[in-house]
Every structure is written in C-alpha cells, then in structure tokens.
Protein backbone atom coordinates (compact mmCIF):
# COMPACT_ATOMS: atom_id res chain seq x y z
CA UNK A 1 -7.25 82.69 -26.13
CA UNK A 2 -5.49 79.93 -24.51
CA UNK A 3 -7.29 76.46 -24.74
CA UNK A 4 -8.11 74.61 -21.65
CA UNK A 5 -6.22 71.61 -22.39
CA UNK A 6 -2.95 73.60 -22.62
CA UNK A 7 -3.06 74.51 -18.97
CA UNK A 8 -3.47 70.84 -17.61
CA UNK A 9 -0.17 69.59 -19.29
CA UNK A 10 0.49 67.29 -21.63
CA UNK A 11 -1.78 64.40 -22.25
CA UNK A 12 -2.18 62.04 -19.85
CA UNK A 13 -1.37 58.35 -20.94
CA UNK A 14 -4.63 56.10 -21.10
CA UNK A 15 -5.17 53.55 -18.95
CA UNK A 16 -4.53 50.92 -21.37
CA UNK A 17 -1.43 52.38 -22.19
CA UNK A 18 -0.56 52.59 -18.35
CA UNK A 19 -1.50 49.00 -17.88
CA UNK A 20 0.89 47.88 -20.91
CA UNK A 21 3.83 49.76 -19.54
CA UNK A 22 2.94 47.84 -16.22
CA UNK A 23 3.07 44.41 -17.72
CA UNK A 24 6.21 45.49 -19.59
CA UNK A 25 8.21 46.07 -16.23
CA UNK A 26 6.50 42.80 -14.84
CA UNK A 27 7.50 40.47 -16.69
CA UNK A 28 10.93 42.24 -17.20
CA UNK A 29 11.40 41.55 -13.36
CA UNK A 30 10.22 37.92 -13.21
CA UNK A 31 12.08 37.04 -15.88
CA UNK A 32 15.51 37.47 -14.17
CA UNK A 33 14.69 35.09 -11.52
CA UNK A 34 11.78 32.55 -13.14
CA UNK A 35 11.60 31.32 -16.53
CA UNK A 36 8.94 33.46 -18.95
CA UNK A 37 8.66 33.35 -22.74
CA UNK A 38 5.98 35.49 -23.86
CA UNK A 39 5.61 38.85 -25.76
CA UNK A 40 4.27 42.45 -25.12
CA UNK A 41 3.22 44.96 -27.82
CA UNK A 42 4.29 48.66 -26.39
CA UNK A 43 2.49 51.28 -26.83
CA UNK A 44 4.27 52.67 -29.89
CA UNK A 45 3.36 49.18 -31.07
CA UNK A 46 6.92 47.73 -30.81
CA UNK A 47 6.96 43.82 -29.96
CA UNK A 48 9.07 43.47 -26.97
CA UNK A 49 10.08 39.30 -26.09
CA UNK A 50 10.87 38.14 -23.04
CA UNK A 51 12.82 34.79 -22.68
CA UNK A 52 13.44 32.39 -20.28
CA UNK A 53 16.85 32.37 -19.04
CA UNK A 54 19.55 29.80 -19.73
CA UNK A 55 18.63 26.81 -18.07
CA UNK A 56 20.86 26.06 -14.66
CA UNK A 57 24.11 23.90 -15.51
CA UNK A 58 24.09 23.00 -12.27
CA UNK A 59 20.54 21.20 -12.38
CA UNK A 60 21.97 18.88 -14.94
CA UNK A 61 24.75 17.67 -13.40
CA UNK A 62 22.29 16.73 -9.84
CA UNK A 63 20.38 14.77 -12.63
CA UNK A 64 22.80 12.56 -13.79
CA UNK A 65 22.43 9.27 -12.44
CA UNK A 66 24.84 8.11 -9.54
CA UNK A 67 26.82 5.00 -10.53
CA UNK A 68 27.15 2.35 -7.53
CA UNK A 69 30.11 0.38 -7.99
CA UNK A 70 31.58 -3.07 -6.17
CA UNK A 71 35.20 -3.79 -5.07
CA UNK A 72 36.27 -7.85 -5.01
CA UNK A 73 39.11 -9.00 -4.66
CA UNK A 74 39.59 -11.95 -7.50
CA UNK A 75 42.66 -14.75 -7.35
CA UNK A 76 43.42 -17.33 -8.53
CA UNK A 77 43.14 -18.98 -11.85
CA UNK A 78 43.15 -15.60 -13.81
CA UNK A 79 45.49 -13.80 -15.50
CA UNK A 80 45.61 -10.97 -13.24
CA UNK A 81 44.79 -11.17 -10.07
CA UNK A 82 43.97 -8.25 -7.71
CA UNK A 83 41.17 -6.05 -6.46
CA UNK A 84 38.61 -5.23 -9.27
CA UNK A 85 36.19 -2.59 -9.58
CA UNK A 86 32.84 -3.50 -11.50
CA UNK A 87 29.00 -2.15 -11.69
CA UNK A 88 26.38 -2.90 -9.40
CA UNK A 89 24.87 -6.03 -10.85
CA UNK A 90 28.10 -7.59 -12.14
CA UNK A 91 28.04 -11.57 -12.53
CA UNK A 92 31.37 -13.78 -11.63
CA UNK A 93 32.37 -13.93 -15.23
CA UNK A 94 32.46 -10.06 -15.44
CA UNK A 95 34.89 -10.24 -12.69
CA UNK A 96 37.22 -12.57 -13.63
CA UNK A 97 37.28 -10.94 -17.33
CA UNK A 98 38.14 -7.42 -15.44
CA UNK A 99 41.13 -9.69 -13.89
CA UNK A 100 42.63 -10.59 -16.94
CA UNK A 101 40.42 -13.89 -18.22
CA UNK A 102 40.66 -17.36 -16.96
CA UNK A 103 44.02 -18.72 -16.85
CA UNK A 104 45.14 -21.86 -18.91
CA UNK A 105 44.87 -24.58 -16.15
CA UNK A 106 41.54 -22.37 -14.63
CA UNK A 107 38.48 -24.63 -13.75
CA UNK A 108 35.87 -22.29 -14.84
CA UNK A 109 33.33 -25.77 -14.06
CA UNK A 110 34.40 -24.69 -10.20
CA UNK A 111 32.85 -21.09 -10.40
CA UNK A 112 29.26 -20.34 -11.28
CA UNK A 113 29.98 -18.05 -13.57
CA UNK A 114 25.88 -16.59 -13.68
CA UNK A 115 25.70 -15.55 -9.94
CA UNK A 116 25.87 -11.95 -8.93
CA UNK A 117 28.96 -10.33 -7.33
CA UNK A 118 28.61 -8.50 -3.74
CA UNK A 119 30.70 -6.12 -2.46
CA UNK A 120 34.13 -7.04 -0.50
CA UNK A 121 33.89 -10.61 -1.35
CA UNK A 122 37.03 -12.71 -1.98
CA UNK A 123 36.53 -14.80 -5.96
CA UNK A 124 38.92 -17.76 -5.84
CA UNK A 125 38.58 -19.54 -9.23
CA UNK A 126 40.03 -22.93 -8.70
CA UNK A 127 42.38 -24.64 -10.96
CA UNK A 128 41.93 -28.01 -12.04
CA UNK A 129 42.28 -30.90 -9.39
CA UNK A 130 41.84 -27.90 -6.97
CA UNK A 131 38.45 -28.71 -4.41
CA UNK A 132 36.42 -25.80 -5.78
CA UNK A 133 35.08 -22.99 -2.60
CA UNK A 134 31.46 -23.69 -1.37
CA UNK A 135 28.84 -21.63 -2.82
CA UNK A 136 28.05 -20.17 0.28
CA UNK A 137 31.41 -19.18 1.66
CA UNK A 138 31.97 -17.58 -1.82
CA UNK A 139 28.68 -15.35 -1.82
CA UNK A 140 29.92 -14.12 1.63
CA UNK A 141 31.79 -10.69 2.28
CA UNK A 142 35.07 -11.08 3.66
CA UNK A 143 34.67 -15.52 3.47
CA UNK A 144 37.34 -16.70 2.59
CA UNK A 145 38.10 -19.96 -0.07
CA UNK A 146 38.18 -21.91 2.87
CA UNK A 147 35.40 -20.96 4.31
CA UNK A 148 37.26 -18.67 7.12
CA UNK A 149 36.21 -14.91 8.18
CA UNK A 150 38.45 -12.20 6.39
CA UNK A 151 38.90 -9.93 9.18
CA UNK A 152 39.63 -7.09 6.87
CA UNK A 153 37.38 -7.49 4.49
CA UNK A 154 33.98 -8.97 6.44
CA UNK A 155 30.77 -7.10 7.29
CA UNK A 156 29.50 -7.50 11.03
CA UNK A 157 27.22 -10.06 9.68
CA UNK A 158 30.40 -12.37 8.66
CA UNK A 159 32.33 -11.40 11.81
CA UNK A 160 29.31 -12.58 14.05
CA UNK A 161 29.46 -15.42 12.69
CA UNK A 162 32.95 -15.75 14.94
CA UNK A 163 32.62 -17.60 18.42
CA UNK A 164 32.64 -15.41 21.08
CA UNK A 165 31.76 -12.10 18.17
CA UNK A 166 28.30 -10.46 19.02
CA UNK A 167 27.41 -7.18 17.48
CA UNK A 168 28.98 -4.89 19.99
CA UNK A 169 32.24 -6.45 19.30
CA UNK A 170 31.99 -6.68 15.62
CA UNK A 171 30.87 -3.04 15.16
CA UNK A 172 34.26 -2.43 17.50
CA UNK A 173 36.27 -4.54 14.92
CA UNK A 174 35.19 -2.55 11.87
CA UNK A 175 35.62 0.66 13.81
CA UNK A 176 39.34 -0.82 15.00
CA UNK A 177 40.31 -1.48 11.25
CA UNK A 178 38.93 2.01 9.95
CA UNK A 179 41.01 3.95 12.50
CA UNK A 180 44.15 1.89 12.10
CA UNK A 181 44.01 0.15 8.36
CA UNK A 182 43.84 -3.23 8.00
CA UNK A 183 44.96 -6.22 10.64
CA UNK A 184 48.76 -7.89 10.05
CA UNK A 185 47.74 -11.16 11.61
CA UNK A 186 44.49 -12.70 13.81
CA UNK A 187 46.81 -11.92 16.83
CA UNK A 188 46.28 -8.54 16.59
CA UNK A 189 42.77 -8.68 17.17
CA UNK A 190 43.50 -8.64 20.83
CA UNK A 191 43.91 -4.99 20.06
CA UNK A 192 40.36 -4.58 20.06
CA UNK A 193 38.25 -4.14 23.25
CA UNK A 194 36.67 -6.67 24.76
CA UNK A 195 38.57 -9.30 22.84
CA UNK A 196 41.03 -11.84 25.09
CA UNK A 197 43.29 -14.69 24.94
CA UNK A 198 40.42 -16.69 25.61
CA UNK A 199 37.93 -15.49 22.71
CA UNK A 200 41.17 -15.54 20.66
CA UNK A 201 42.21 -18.93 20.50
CA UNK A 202 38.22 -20.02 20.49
CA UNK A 203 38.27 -17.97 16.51
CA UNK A 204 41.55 -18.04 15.75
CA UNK A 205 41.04 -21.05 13.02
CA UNK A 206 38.40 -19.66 11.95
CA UNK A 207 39.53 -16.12 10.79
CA UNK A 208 42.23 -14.95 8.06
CA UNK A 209 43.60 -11.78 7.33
C-alpha cells in the first residue's frame, strides 16, 4: 500500500529553511552595490560570508586635500630672480629663499621678512643704500616698488585705484589682458573700451607694465 506522503512529492522545505535561503539571496544582492559584512548559516549548516566590497579608489582621491598655491614675482637682491610658486600662507622670507636667497649686497633690514605673501604681488628686496618699497605698495597685487599700478599683474581693486578707473573699466582691463596676454606698454591701454587720450595721460605715471 502506497503511503500518503509519497503521493504529495517530496518534502516540502520548512519555513525556516525557506526564510534562510531568502536571506542568503538578500544579502548576496546588496552586497554588490552596498557594503555588508555579515554571515549566514545554510541550511546544510554551511557558513556562507558576505563582504563588503573593495572600497572606491575614486573616493580617496576626492578626499585628498586641495593645495592652494601663490604666484609672486620676486627681484631684486636675490640670487634668482623670477616668478615663484609657494603655499598659501607663505611669509616674505619663504619667497625670497624659493628665489635663490638674499644676495650679497641684499638689505634684508628693507623687507619684513614675517609678513604674509598674496597672490600676484611684485617682492623687490632692496639693496643697500637702495630707499626700501613702502609697506603698503608692497602688500598690494600688481603695486609696483614704486608705488605704481602693474597693469598686468593688478586686481580691479589696484586698478581702481587709477584716475579716471571705476569698476566697469577695470573689470574691462582684466578681461582685455585675458583675451590678448599681457600689455607691451601703458599706451596700449587705449586698446581697451572706454579708455582715451584723456584718461591716458591723467594714469599714465601712475601705471607700469
């Protein structure tokens, strides 16, 4: 006589055993896109691991830290003079170290060698007998030594400081130089709207290129 049981198939998994299975494929799937560390017994009591994945290269590198730099351009008394490139921060003796050191016949009592660099500024360190720069033209971008408005290197603050320069036409100065690279002479600033003859010669000893 045939048993009951043999007619309804074979066993049916238990709902425990259903449930494990479940979890199994689960956490199989959410581990390819999230990370999960964890393990599952199976059913025939195997211990099955899931892991998080490798952790994103790419995150690492949008974690390192951005370096902000400053660009001077350093003469005089030094050993090398030319643009230098330091960190944000830098002092005036971290400049003129990057341009070589201090000449023989440098003044370094003509320089305050503790104040902090700024972008697109102009370091002249003096050499003895030389008239040392004021303070305040040299903490200026784009002042020169002398005190006078470096057309290529001076922010629209600096350039306002120009008689007869407001903001529209400083903004149309910076924009000239971007387009066309740096000016030759102060002539050529009649090149830029809005500038004449007349506003010319009223700035014309007052700006360097």
């Amino acid at each position: 006589m045939t048993h009951p049981a043999a007619l309804d198939g074979p066993p049916r998994r238990s709902t425990r055993v259903r449930a494990a299975l479940g979890g199994v494929i689960v956490l199989a799937l959410l581990g390819v896109g999230a990370a999960v560390v964890g393990a599952v017994v199976t059913p025939g009591g195997q211990t099955v691991t899931v892991e998080a994945p490798p952790a994103d290269e790419n995150a690492a590198l949008d974690s390192a830290p951005v370096v902000e730099v400053v660009v001077l351009h350093v003469l005089g008394a030094v050993s090398q003079p030319g643009i230098v490139e330091l960190p944000l921060g830098a002092r005036v003796v971290d400049a003129i170290a990057a341009a070589g050191g201090p000449s023989d016949d440098a003044d370094l009592g003509g320089v305050n060698l503790a104040r902090v660099v700024v972008d697109g500024e102009q370091l002249r360190v003096p050499r003895i007998g030389e008239a040392p720069a004021s303070a305040g033209a040299a903490a200026v971008p784009g002042a020169s030594a002398d005190g006078r408005v470096n057309l290529n290197t001076a922010d629209a603050a600096a350039l306002e400081t120009l008689p007869g320069v407001g903001p529209a036409i400083a903004a149309r100065i910076i924009a000239w130089r971007d387009e066309n690279g740096p000016f030759r002479s102060v002539d050529e600033l009649t090149a830029v709207s809005g500038i004449g003859e007349k506003t010319l010669e009223g700035l014309r000893d007052q700006a360097t290129v």
